[in-house]
Every structure is written in structure tokens, then in C-alpha cells.
PDB file of N, CA and C in Angstrom:
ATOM      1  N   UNK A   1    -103.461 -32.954  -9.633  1.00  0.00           N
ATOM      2  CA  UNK A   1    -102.212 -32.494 -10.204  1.00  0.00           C
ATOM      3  C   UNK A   1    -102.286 -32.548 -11.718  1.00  0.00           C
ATOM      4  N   UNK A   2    -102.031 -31.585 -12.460  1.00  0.00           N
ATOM      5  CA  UNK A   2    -101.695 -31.332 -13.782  1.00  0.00           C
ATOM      6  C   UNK A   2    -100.385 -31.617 -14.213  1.00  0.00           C
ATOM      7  N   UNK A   3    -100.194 -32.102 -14.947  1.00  0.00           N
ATOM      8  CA  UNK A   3     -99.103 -32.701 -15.882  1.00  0.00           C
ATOM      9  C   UNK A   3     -98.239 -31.106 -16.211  1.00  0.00           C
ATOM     10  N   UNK A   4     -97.044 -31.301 -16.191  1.00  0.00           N
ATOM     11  CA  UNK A   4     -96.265 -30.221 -16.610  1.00  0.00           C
ATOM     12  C   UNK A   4     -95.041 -30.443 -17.333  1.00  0.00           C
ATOM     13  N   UNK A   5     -94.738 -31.491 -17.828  1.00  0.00           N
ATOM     14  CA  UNK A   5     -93.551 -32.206 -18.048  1.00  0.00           C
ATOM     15  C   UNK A   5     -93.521 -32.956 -19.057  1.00  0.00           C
ATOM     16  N   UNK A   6     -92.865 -32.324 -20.176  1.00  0.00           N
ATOM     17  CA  UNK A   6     -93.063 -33.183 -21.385  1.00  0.00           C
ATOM     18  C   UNK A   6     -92.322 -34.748 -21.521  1.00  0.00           C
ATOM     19  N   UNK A   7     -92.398 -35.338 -22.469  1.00  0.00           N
ATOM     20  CA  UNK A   7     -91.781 -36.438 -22.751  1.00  0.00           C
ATOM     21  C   UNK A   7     -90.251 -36.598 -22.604  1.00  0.00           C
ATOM     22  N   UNK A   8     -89.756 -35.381 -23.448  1.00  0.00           N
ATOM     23  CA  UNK A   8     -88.526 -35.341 -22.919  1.00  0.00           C
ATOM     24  C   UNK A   8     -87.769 -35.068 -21.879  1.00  0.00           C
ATOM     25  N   UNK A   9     -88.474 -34.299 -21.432  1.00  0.00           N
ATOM     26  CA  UNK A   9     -87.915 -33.846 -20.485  1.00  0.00           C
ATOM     27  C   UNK A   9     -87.635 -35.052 -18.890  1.00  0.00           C
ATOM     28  N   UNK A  10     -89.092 -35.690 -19.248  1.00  0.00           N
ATOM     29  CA  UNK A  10     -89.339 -36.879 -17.903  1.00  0.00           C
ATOM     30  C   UNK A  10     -88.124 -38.212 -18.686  1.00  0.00           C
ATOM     31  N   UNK A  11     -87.769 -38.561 -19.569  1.00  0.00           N
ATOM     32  CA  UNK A  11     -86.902 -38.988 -20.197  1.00  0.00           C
ATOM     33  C   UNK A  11     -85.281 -38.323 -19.658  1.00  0.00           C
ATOM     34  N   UNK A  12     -85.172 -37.106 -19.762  1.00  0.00           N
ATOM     35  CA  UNK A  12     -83.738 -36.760 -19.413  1.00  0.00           C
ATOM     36  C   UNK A  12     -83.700 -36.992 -17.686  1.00  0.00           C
ATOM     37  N   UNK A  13     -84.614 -36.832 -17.319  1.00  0.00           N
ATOM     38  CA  UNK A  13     -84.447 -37.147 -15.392  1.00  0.00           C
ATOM     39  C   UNK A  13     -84.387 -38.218 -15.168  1.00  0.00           C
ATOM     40  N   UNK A  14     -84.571 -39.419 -16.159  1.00  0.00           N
ATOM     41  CA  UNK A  14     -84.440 -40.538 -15.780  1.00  0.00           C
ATOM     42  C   UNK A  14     -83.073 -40.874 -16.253  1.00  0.00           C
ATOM     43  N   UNK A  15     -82.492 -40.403 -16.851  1.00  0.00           N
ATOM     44  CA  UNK A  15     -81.016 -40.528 -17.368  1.00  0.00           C
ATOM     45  C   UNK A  15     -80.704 -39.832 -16.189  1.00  0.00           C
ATOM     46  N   UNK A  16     -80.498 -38.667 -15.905  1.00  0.00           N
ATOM     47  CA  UNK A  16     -79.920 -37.811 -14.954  1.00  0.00           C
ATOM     48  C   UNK A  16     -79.408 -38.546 -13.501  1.00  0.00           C
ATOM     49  N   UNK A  17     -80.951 -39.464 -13.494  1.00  0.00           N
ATOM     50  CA  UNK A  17     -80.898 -40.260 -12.378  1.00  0.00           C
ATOM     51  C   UNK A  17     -79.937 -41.463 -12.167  1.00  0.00           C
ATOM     52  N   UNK A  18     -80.094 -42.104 -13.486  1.00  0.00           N
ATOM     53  CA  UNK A  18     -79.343 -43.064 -13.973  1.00  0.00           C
ATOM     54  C   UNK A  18     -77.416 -42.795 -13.249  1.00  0.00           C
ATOM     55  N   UNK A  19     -77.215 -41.959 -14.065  1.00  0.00           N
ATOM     56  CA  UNK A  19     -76.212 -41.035 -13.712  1.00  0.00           C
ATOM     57  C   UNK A  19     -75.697 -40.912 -12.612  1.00  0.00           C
ATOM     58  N   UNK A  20     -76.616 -40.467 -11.880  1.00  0.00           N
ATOM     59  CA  UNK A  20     -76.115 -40.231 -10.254  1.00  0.00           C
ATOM     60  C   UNK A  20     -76.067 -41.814  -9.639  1.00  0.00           C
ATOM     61  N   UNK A  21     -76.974 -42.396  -9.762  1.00  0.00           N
ATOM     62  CA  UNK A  21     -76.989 -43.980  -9.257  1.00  0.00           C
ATOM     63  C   UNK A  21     -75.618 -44.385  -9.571  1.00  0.00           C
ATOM     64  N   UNK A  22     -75.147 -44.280 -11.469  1.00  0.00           N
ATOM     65  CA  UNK A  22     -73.831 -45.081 -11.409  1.00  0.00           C
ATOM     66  C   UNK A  22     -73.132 -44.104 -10.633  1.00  0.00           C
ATOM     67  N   UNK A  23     -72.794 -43.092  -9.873  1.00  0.00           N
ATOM     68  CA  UNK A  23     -71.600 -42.307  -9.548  1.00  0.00           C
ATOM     69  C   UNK A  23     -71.680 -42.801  -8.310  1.00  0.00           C
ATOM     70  N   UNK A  24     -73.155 -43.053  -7.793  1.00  0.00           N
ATOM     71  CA  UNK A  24     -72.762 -43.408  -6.585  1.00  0.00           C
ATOM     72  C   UNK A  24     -72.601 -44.562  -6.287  1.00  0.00           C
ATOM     73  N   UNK A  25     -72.995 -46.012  -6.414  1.00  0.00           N
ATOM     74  CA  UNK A  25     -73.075 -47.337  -6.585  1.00  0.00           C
ATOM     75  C   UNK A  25     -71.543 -47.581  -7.255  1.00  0.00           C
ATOM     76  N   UNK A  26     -71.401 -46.751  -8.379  1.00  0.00           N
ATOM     77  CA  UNK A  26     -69.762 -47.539  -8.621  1.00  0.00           C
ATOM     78  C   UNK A  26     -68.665 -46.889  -7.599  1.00  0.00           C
ATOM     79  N   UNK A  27     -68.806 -45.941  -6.880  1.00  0.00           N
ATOM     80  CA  UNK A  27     -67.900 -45.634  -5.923  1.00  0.00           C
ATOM     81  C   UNK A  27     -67.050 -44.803  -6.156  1.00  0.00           C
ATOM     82  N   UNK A  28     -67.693 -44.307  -7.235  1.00  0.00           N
ATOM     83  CA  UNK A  28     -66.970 -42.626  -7.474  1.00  0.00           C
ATOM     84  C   UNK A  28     -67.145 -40.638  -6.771  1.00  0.00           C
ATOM     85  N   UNK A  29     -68.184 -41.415  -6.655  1.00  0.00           N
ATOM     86  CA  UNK A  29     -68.877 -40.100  -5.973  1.00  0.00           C
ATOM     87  C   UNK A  29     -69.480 -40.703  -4.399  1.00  0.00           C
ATOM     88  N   UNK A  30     -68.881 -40.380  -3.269  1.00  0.00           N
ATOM     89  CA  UNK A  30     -69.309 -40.919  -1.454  1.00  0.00           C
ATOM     90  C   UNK A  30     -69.480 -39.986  -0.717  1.00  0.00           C
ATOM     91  N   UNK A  31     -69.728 -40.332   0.660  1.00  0.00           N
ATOM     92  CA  UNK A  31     -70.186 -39.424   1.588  1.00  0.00           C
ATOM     93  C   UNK A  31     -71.429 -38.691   1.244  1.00  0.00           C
ATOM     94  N   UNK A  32     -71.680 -37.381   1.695  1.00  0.00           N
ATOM     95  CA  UNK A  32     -72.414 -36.442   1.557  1.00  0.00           C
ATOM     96  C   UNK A  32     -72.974 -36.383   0.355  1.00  0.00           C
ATOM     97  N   UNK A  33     -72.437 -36.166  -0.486  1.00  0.00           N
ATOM     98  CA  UNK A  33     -72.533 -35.506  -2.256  1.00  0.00           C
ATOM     99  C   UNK A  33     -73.609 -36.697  -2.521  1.00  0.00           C
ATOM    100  N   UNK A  34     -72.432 -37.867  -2.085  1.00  0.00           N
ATOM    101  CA  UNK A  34     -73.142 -39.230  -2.901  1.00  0.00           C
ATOM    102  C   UNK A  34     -74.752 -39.248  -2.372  1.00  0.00           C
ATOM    103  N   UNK A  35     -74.704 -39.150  -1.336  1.00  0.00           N
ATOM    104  CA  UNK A  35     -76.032 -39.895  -0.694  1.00  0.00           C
ATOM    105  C   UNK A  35     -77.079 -38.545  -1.138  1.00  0.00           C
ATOM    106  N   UNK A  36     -76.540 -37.176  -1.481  1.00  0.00           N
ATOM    107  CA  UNK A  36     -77.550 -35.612  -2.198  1.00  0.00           C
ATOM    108  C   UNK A  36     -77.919 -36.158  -3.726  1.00  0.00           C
ATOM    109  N   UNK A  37     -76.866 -36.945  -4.297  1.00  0.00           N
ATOM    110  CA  UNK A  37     -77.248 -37.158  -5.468  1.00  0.00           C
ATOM    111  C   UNK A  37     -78.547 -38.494  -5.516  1.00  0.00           C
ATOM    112  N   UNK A  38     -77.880 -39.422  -4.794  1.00  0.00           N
ATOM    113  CA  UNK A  38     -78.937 -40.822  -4.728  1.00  0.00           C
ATOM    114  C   UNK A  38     -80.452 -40.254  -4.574  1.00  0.00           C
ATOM    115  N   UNK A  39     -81.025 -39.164  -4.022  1.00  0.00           N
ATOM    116  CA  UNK A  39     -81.894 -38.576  -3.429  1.00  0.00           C
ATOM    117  C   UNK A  39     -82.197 -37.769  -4.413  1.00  0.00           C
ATOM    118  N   UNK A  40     -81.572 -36.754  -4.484  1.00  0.00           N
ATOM    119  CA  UNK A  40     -81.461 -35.837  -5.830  1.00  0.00           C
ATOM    120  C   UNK A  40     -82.711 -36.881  -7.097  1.00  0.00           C
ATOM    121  N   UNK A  41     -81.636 -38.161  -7.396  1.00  0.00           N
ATOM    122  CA  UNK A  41     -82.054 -39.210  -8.736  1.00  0.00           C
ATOM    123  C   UNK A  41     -83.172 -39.312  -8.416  1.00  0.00           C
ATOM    124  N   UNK A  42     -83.924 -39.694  -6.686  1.00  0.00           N
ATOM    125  CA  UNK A  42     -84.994 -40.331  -6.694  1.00  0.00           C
ATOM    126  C   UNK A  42     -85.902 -39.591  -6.809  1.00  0.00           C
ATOM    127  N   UNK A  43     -85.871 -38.142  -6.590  1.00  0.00           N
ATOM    128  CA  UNK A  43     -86.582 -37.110  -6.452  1.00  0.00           C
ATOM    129  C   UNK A  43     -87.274 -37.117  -8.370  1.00  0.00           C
ATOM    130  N   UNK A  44     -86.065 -37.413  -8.687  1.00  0.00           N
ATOM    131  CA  UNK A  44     -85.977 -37.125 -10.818  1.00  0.00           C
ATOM    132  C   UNK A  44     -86.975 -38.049 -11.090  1.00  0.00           C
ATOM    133  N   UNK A  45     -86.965 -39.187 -10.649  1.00  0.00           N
ATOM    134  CA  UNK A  45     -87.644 -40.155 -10.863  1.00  0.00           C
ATOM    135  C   UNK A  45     -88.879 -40.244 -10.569  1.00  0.00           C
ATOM    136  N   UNK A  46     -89.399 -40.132  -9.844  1.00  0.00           N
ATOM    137  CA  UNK A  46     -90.710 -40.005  -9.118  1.00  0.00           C
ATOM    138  C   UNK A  46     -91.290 -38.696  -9.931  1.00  0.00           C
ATOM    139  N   UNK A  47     -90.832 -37.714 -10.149  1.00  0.00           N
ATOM    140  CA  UNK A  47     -91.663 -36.660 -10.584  1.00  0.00           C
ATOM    141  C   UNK A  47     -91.566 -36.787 -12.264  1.00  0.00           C
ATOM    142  N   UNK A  48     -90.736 -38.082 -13.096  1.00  0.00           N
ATOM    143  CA  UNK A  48     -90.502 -38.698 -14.210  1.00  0.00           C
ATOM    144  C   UNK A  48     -92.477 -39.439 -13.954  1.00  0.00           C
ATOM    145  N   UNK A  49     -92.350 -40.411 -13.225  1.00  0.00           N
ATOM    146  CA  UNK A  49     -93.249 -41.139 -12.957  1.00  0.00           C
ATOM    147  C   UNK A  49     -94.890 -40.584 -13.209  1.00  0.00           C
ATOM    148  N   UNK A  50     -94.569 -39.156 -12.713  1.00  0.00           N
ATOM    149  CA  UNK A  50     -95.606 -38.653 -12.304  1.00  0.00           C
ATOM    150  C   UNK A  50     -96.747 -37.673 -12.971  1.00  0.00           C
ATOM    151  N   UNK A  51     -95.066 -37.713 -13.440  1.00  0.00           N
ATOM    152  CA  UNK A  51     -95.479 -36.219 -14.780  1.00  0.00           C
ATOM    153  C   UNK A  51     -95.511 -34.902 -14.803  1.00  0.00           C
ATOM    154  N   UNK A  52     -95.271 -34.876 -13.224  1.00  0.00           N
ATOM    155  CA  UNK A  52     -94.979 -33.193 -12.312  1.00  0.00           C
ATOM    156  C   UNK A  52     -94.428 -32.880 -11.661  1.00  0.00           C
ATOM    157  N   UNK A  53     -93.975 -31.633 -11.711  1.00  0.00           N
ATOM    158  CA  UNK A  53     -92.945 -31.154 -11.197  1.00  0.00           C
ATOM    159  C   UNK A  53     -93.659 -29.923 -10.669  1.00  0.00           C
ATOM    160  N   UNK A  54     -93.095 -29.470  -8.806  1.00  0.00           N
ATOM    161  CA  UNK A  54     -94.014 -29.013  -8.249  1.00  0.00           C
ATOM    162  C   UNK A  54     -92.998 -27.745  -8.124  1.00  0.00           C
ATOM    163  N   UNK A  55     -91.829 -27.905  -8.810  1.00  0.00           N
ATOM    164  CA  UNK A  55     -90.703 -26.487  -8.147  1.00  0.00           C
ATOM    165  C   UNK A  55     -91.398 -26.022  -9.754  1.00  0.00           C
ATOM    166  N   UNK A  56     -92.058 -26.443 -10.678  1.00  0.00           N
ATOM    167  CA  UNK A  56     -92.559 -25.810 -12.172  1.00  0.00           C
ATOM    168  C   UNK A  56     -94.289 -24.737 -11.300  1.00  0.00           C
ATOM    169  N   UNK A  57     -94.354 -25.000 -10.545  1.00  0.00           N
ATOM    170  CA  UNK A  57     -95.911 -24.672 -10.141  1.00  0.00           C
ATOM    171  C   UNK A  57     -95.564 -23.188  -9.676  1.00  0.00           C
ATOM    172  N   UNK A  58     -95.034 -22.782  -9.258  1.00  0.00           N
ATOM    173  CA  UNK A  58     -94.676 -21.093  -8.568  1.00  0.00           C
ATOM    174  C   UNK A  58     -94.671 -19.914  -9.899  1.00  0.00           C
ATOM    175  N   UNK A  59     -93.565 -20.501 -10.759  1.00  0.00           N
ATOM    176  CA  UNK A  59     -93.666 -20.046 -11.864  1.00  0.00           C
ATOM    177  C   UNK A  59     -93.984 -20.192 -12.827  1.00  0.00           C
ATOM    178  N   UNK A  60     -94.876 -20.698 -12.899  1.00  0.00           N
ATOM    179  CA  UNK A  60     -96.227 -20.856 -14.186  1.00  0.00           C
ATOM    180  C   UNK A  60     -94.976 -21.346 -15.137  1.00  0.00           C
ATOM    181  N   UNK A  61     -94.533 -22.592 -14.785  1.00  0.00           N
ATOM    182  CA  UNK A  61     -93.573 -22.752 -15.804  1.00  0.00           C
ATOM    183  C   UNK A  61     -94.049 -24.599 -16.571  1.00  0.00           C
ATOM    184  N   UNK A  62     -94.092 -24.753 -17.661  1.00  0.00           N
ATOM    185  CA  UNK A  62     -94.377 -26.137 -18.167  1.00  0.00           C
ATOM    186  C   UNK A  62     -93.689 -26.536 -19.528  1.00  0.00           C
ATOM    187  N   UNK A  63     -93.622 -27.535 -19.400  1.00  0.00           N
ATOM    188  CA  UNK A  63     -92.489 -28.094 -20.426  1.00  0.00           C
ATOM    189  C   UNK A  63     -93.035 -28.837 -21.545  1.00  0.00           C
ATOM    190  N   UNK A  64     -94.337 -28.829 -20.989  1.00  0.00           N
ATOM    191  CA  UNK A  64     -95.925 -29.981 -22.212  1.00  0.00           C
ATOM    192  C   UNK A  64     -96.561 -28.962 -22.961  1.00  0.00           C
ATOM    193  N   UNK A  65     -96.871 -29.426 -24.096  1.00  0.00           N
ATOM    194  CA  UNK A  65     -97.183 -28.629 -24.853  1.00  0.00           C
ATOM    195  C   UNK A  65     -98.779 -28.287 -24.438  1.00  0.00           C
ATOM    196  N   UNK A  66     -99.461 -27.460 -25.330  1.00  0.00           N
ATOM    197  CA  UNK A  66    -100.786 -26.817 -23.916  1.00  0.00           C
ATOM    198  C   UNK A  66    -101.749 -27.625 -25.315  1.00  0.00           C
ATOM    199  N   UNK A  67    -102.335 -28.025 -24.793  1.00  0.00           N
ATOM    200  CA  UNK A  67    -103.599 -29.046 -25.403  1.00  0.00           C
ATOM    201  C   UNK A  67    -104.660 -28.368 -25.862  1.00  0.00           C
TER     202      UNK A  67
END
């Protein structure tokens, strides 16, 4: 796997994630939504982790600058 994901960008998914965690954990956001977002975050996170993003691979799309 090739890196596609710049600094910032793996930075804003971890906020994003952040985000959804407090909406759902403080009990603002439940049910359905809540438990798409908790999932949603972890999805942000892991591909934060990783450095890739595989919905970027179809369309030749990248957010890192080209080396």
C-alpha cells in the first residue's frame, strides 16, 4: 500500500473522529446514526494510522505531495 494522505488531512480524521466519539459517548447523537458515526470515526482512524485511503485508489486521487 502506498501512502495517499497527507499530514493534514490524517490529522483532520482524527478530529472528525474525535467528534463523532464525543456525539456519541456524551449522548447526543443514539441509535442508528450514533453507532454509523462510532464506525464512521473508526474507519477515520485507522486509515489516519495508516496513511491510506482506499475510496482515494479508484480515482487516482492523493492528498501527499508526489516525492
Amino acid at each position: 500500500m502506498k501512502k495517499n494522505m497527507s499530514s493534514l488531512d490524517r490529522i483532520l480524521r482524527v478530529v472528525v473522529a474525535g467528534v463523532f466519539a464525543y456525539l456519541y459517548f456524551g449522548g447526543i447523537v443514539t441509535g442508528t446514526l450514533g453507532i454509523v458515526l462510532v464506525v464512521l470515526g473508526a474507519v477515520f482512524v485507522l486509515t489516519s494510522f495508516v496513511g491510506f485511503c482506499p475510496l482515494y485508489t479508484p480515482f487516482n486521487f492523493s492528498t501527499k505531495k508526489k516525492d
